[in-house]
N, C-alpha and C. Protein backbone atom coordinates (compact mmCIF):
# COMPACT_ATOMS: atom_id res chain seq x y z
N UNK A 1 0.82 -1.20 0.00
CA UNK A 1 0.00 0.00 0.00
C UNK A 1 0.87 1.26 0.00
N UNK A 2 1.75 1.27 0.71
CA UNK A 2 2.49 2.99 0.80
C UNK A 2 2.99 2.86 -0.40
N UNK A 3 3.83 1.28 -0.95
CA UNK A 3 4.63 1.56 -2.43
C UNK A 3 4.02 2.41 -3.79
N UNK A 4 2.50 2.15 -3.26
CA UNK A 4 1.38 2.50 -4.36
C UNK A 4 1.52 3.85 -4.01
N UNK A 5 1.21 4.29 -2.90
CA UNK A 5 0.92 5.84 -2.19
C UNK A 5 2.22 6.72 -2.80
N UNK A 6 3.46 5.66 -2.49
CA UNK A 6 4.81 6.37 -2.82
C UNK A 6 4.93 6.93 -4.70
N UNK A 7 4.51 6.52 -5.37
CA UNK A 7 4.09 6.89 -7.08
C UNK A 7 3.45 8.18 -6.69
N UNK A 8 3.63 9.17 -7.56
CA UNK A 8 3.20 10.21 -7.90
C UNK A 8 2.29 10.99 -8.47
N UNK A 9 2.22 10.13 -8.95
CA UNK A 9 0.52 9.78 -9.98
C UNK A 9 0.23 9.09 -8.80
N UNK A 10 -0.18 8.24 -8.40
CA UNK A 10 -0.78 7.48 -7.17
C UNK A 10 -1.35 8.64 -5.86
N UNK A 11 -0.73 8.92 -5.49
CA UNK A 11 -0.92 10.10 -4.76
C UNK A 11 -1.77 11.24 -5.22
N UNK A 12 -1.42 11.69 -6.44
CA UNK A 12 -2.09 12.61 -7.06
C UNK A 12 -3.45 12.61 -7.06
N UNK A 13 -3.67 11.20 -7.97
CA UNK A 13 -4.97 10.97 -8.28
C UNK A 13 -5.58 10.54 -6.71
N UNK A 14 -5.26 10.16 -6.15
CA UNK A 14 -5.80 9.95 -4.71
C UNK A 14 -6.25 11.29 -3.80
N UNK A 15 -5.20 12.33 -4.02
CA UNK A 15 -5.69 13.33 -3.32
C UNK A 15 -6.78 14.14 -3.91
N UNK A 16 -6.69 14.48 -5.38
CA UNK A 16 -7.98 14.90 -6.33
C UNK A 16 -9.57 14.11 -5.45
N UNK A 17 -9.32 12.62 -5.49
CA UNK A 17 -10.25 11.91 -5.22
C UNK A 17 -11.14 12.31 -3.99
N UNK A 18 -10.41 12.44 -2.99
CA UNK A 18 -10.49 12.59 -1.89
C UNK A 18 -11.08 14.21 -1.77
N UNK A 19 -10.04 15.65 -1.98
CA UNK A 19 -10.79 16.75 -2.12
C UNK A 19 -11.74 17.04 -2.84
N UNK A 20 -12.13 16.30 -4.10
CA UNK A 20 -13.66 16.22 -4.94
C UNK A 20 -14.76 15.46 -4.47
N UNK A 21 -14.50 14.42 -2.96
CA UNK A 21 -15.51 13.83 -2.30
C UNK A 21 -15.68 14.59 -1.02
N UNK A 22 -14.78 15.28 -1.09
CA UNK A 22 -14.97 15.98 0.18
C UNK A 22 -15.74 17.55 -0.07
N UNK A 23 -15.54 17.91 -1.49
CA UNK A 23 -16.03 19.02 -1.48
C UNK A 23 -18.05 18.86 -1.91
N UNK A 24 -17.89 17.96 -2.76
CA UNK A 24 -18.88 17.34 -2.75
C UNK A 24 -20.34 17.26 -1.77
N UNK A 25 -19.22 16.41 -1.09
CA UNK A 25 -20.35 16.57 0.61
C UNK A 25 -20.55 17.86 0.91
N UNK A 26 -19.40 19.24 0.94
CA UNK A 26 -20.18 20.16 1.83
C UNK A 26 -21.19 20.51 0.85
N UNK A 27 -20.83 20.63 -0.40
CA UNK A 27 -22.67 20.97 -1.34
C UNK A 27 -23.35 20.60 -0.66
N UNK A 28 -23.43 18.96 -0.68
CA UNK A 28 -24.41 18.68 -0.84
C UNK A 28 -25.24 19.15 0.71
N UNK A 29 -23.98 18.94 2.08
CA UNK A 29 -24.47 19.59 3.45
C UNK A 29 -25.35 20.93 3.66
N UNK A 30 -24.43 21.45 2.40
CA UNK A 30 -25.12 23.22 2.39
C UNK A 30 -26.52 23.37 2.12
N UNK A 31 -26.62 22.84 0.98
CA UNK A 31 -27.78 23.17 -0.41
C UNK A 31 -29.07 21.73 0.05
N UNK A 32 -28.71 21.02 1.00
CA UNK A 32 -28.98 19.71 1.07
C UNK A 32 -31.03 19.78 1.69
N UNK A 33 -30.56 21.41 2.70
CA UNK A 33 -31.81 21.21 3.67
C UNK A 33 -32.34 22.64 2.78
N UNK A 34 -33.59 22.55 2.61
CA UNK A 34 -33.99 23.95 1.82
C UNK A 34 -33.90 25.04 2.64
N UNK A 35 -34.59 24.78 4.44
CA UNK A 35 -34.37 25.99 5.17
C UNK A 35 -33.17 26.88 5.02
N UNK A 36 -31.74 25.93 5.27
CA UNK A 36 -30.41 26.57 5.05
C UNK A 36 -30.29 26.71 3.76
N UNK A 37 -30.12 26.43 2.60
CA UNK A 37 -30.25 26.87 1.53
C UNK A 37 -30.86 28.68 1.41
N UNK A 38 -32.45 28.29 1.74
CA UNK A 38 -33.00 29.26 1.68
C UNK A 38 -32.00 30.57 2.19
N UNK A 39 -31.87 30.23 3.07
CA UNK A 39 -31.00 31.06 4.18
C UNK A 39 -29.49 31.59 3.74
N UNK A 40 -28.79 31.48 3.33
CA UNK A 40 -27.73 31.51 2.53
C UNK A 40 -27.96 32.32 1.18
N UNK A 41 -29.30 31.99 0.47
CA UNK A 41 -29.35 32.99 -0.71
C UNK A 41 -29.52 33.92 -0.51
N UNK A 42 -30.34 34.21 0.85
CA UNK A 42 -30.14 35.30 1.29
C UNK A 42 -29.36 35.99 1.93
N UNK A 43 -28.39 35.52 2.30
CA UNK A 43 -26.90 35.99 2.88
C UNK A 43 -26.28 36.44 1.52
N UNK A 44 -26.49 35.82 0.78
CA UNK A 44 -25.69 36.16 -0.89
C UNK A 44 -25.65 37.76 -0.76
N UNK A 45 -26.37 38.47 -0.46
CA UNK A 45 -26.47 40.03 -1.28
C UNK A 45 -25.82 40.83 0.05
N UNK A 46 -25.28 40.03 0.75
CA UNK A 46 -24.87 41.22 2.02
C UNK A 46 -23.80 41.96 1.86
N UNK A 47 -22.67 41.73 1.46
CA UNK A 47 -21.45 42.46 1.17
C UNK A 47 -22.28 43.69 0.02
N UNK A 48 -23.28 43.52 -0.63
CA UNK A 48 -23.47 44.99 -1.53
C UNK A 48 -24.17 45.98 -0.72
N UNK A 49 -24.86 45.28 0.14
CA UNK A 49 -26.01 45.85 1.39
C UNK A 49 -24.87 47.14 1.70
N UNK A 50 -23.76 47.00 2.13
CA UNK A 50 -22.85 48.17 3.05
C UNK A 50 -22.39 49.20 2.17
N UNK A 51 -22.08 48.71 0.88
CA UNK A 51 -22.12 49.79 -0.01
C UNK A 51 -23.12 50.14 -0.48
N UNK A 52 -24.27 50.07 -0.39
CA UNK A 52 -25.40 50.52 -1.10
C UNK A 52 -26.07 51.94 0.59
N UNK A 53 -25.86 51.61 1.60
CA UNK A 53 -25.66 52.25 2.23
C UNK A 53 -24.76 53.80 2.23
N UNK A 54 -23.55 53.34 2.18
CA UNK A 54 -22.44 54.01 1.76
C UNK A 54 -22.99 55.41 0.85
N UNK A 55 -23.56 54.83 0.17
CA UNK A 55 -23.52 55.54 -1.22
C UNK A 55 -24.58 56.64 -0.69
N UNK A 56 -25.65 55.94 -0.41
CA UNK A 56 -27.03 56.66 0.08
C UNK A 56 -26.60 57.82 1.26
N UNK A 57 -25.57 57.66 2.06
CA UNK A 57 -25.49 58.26 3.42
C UNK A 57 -24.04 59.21 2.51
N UNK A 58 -23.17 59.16 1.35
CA UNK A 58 -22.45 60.58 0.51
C UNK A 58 -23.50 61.33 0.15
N UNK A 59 -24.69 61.05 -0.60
CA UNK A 59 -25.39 61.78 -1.13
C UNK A 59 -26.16 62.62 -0.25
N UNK A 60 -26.58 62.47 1.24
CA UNK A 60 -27.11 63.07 2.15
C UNK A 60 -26.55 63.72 2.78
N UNK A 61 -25.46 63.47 3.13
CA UNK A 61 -24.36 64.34 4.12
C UNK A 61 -23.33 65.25 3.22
C-alpha cells in the first residue's frame, strides 16, 4: 500500500479523489436542507447591502 501511495501519480490521483468527495459533501451539506439553503441565498447580497448604504449616506451628508 504505501509503495502505491509512494508513485506520484498514485498520490495525485488519490488526493484529487479525496478533495472532490470531500467538497462534494459540503454541497451537498449546504444546499442539502432547503431551510439553510434558503438562508444563505439570502446571505448572498450582504457584502453589496454596506455599499449601497455608503452611497445613500455621501449623497445626504
Amino acid at each position: 500500500m504505501l509503495e502505491w501511495l509512494a508513485d506520484a501519480g498514485n498520490a495525485k490521483s488519490l488526493g484529487l479523489v479525496i478533495f472532490f468527495v470531500t467538497f462534494c459533501l459540503i454541497v451537498l451539506w449546504v444546499y442539502g436542507s432547503k431551510k439553510r439553503g434558503a438562508r444563505l441565498e439570502e446571505h448572498k447580497h450582504i457584502p453589496f447591502l454596506d455599499d449601497a448604504d455608503d452611497v445613500k449616506e455621501d449623497k445626504h451628508g
